[in-house]
Protein backbone atom coordinates (compact mmCIF):
# COMPACT_ATOMS: atom_id res chain seq x y z
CA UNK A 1 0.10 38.04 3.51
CA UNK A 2 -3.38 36.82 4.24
CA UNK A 3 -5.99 34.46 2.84
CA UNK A 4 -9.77 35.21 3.86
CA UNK A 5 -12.05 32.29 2.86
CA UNK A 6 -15.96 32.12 3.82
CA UNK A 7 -17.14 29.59 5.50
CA UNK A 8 -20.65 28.40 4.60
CA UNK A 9 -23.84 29.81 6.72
CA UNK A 10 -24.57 27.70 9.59
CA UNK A 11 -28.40 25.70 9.73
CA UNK A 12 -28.89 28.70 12.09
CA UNK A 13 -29.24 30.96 9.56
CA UNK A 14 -26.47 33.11 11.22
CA UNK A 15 -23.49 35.15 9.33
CA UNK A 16 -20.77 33.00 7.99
CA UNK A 17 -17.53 33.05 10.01
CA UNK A 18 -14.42 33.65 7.96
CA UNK A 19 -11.31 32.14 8.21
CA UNK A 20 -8.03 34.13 8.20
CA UNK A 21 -4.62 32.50 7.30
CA UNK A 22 -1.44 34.35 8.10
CA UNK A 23 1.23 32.83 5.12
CA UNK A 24 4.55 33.90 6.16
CA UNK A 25 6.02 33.98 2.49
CA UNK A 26 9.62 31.88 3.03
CA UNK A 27 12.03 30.20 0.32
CA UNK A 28 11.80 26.46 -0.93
CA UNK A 29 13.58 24.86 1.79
CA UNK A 30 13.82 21.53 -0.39
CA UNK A 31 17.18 22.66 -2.41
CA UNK A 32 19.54 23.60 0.98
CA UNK A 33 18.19 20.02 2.13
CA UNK A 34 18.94 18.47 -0.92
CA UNK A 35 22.53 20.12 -1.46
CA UNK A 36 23.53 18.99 1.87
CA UNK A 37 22.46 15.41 0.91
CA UNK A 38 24.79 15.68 -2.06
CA UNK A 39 27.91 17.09 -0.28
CA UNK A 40 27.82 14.21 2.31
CA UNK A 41 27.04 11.26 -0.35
CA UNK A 42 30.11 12.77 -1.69
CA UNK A 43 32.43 12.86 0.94
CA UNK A 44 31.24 9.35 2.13
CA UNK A 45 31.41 7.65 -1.20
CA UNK A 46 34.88 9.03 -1.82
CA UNK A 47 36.37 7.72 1.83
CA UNK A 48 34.59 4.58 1.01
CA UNK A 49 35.89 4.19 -2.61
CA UNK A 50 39.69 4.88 -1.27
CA UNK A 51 39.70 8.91 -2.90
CA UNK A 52 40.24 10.07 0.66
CA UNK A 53 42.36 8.24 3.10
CA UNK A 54 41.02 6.18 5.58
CA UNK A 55 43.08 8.43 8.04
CA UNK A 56 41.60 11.45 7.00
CA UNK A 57 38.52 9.60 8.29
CA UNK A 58 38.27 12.18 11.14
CA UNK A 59 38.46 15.19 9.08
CA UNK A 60 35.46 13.49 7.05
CA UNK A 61 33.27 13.19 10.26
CA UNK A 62 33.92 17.10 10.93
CA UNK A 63 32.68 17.90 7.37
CA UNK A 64 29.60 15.92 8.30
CA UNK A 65 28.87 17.75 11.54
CA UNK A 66 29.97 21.13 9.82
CA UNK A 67 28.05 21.49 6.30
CA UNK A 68 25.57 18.31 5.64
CA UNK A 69 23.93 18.21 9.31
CA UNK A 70 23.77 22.01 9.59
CA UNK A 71 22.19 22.41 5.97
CA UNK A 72 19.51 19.96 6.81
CA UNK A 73 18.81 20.81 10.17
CA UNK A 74 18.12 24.30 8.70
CA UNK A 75 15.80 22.71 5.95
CA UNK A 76 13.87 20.42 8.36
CA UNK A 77 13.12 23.35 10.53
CA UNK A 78 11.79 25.62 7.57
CA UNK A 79 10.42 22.56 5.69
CA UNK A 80 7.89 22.34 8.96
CA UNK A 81 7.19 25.97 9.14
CA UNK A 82 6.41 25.89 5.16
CA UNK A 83 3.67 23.17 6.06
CA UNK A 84 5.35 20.46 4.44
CA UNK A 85 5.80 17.44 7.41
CA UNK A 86 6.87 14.74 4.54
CA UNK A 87 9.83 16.45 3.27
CA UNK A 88 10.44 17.96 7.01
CA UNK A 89 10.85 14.62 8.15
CA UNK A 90 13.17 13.15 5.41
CA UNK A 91 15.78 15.79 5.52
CA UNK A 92 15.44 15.94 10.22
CA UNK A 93 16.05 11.99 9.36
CA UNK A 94 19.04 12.76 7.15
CA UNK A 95 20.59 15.55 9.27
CA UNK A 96 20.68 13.87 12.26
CA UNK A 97 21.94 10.55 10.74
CA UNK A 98 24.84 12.40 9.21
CA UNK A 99 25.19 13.77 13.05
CA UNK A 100 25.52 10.65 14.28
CA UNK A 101 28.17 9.42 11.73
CA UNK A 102 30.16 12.08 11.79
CA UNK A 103 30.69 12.01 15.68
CA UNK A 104 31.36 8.05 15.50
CA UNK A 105 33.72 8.92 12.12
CA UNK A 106 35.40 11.31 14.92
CA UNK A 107 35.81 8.84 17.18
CA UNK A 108 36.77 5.83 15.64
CA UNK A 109 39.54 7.66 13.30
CA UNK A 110 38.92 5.01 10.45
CA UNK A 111 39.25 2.11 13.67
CA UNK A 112 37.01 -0.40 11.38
CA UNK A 113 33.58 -1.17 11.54
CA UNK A 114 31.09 -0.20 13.89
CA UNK A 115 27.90 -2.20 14.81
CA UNK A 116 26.13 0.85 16.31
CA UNK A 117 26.64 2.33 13.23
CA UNK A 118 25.31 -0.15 11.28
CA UNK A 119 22.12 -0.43 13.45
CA UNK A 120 21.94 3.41 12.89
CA UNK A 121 21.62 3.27 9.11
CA UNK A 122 19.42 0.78 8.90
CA UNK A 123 16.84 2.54 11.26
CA UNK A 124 17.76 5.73 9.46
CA UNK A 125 17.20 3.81 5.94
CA UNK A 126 13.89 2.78 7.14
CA UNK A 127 12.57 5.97 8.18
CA UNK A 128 13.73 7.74 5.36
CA UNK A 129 12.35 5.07 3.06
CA UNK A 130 8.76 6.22 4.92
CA UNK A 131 8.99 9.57 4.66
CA UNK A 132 10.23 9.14 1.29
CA UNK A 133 7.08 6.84 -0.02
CA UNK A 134 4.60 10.02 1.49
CA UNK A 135 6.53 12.80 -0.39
CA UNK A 136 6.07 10.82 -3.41
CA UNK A 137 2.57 11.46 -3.50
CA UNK A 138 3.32 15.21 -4.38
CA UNK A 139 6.88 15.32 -6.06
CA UNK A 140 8.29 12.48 -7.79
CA UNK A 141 11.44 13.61 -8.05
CA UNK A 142 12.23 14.62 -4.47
CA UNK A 143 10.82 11.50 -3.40
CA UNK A 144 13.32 9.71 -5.90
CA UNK A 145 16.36 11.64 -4.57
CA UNK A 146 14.95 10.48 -0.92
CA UNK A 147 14.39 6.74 -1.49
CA UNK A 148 18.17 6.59 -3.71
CA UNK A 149 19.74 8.11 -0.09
CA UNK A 150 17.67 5.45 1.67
CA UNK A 151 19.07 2.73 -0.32
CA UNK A 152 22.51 3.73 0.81
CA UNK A 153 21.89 3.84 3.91
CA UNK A 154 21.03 0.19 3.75
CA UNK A 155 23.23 -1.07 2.01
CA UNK A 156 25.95 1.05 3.75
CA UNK A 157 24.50 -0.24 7.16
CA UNK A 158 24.45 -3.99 5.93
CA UNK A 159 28.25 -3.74 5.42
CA UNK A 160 28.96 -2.38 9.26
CA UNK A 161 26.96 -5.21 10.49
CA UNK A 162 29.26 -7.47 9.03
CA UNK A 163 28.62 -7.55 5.17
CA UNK A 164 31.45 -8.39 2.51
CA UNK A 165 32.98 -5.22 1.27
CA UNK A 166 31.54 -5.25 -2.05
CA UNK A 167 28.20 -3.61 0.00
CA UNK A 168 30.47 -0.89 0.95
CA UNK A 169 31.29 -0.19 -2.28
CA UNK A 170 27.37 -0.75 -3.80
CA UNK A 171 26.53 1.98 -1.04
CA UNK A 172 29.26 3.98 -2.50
CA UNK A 173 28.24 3.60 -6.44
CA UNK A 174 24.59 4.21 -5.01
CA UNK A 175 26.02 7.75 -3.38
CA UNK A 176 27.62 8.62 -6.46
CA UNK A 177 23.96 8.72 -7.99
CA UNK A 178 22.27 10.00 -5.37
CA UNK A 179 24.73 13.19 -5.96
CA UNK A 180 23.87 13.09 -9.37
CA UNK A 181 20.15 13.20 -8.65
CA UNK A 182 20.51 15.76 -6.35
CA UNK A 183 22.58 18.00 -8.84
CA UNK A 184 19.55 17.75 -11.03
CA UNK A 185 16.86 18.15 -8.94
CA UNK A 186 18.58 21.32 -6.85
CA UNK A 187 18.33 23.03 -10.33
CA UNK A 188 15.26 21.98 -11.11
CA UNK A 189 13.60 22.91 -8.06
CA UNK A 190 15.57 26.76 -8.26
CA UNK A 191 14.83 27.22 -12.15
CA UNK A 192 11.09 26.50 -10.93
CA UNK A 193 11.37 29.17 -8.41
CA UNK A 194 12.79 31.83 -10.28
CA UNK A 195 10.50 30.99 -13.26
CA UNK A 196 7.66 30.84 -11.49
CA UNK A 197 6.97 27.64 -13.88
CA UNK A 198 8.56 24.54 -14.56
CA UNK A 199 11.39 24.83 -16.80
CA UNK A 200 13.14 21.15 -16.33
CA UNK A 201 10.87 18.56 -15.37
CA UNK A 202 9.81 17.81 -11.70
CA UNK A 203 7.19 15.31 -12.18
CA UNK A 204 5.32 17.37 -9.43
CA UNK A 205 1.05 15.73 -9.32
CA UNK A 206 -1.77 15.84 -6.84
CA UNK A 207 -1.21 18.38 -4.41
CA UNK A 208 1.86 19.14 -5.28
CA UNK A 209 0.71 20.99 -8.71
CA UNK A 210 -1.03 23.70 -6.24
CA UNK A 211 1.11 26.41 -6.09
CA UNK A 212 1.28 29.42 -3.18
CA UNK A 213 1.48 32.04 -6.23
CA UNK A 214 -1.49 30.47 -8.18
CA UNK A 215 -4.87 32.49 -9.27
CA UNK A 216 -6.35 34.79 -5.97
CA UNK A 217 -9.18 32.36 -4.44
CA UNK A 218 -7.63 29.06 -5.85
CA UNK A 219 -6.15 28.10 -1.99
CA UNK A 220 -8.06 29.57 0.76
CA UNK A 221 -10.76 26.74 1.16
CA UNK A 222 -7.88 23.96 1.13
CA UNK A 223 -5.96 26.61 3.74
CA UNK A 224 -9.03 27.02 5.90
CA UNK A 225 -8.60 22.97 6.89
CA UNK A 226 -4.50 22.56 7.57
CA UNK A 227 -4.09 21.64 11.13
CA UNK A 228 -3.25 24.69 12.86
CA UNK A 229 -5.38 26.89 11.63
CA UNK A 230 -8.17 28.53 13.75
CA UNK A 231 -11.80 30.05 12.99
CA UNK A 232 -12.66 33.26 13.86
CA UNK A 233 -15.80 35.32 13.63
């Protein structure tokens, strides 16, 4: 699919160049990011809440390198070819953090706490808190779902640093929501995209309320200045 847009006539006088945008039409990646987030709040909050065995800690760092960390690295890789950095970064931050703790979950077997992994989720809780605050400014309700996994990072990381166990279990109660919120918003997001409307509420604004299938013309002049994109005459 291409977008032509016309640029406006130089102080020349001379033809105006147009501007041709090759959209390589691709799936939301936002939902397989999101679904990934919920299976690993899951898992985590259950070892931490004492539903799975702390010596089936191992098999709960596999899960984490198998399904969460391969279902976001998939959605920050599409997430940057769909144009959309913000949510790109969230879910590369999440994917990689659940990397990390599954290969330390594999390696401690359940040994106790881990300052390294502490360290890690606080940095990770941070960053995601960032990227978080920017895709706010276009959907509310992913940016929600990001800044609820950020909080559990921290407070998950404040308990391996040395915390009372009561911030284990916070981060645990907080995980429990986050899967909630991420039920809700997967379906949201796929009604939208199958409806070509909203059907539940996404509390989508600025930028975010421009859609790819919108009226012909509505885009191209917003297209014509995305990084990446060269003139031609």
């Amino acid at each position: 699919m291409s977008e032509t847009a016309g640029a406006s006539e130089t102080e020349s006088g001379s033809p105006p160049a147009q501007v041709r945008v090759m959209l390589r039409p691709i799936g939301s990646p936002l939902t397989v990011g999101l679904s990934g987030l919920g299976i690993a709040s899951l898992v985590e909050s259950g070892l931490a809440l004492g539903w799975v065995p702390a010596a089936q800690t191992r098999e709960v760092g596999v899960i984490l390198i198998c399904v969460p960390f391969v279902l976001q690295l998939l959605a920050c890789v599409f997430s940057y070819l769909a144009r959309d950095g913000a949510a790109g970064a969230a879910v590369g931050v999440l994917s990689t953090t659940w990397l990390g703790t599954g290969v330390l979950h594999v390696i401690s077997g359940g040994g106790g706490r881990t300052g390294a992994l502490g360290l890690l989720l606080l940095a990770a809780a941070f960053a995601l808190a960032v990227s978080a605050t920017s895709v706010s400014r276009a959907n509310r309700l992913a940016g929600l779902v990001f800044f609820g996994a950020a909080l559990r990072f921290g407070l998950a990381g404040v308990y391996e640093v040395g915390a009372p166990g009561a911030w284990d279990h916070a981060a645990a109660i907080v995980g429990l929501a986050v899967c909630g919120a991420v039920a809700y918003a997967t379906l949201a997001f796929e009604l939208e995209g199958q409806q070509r409307r909203s059907v539940l509420p996404t509390f989508r604004h600025g930028r975010g309320r421009v859609r790819p299938g919108g009226e012909q013309g509505e885009q191209p002049h917003v297209l014509a200045g995305e990084p990446g994109v060269r003139q031609t005459s």
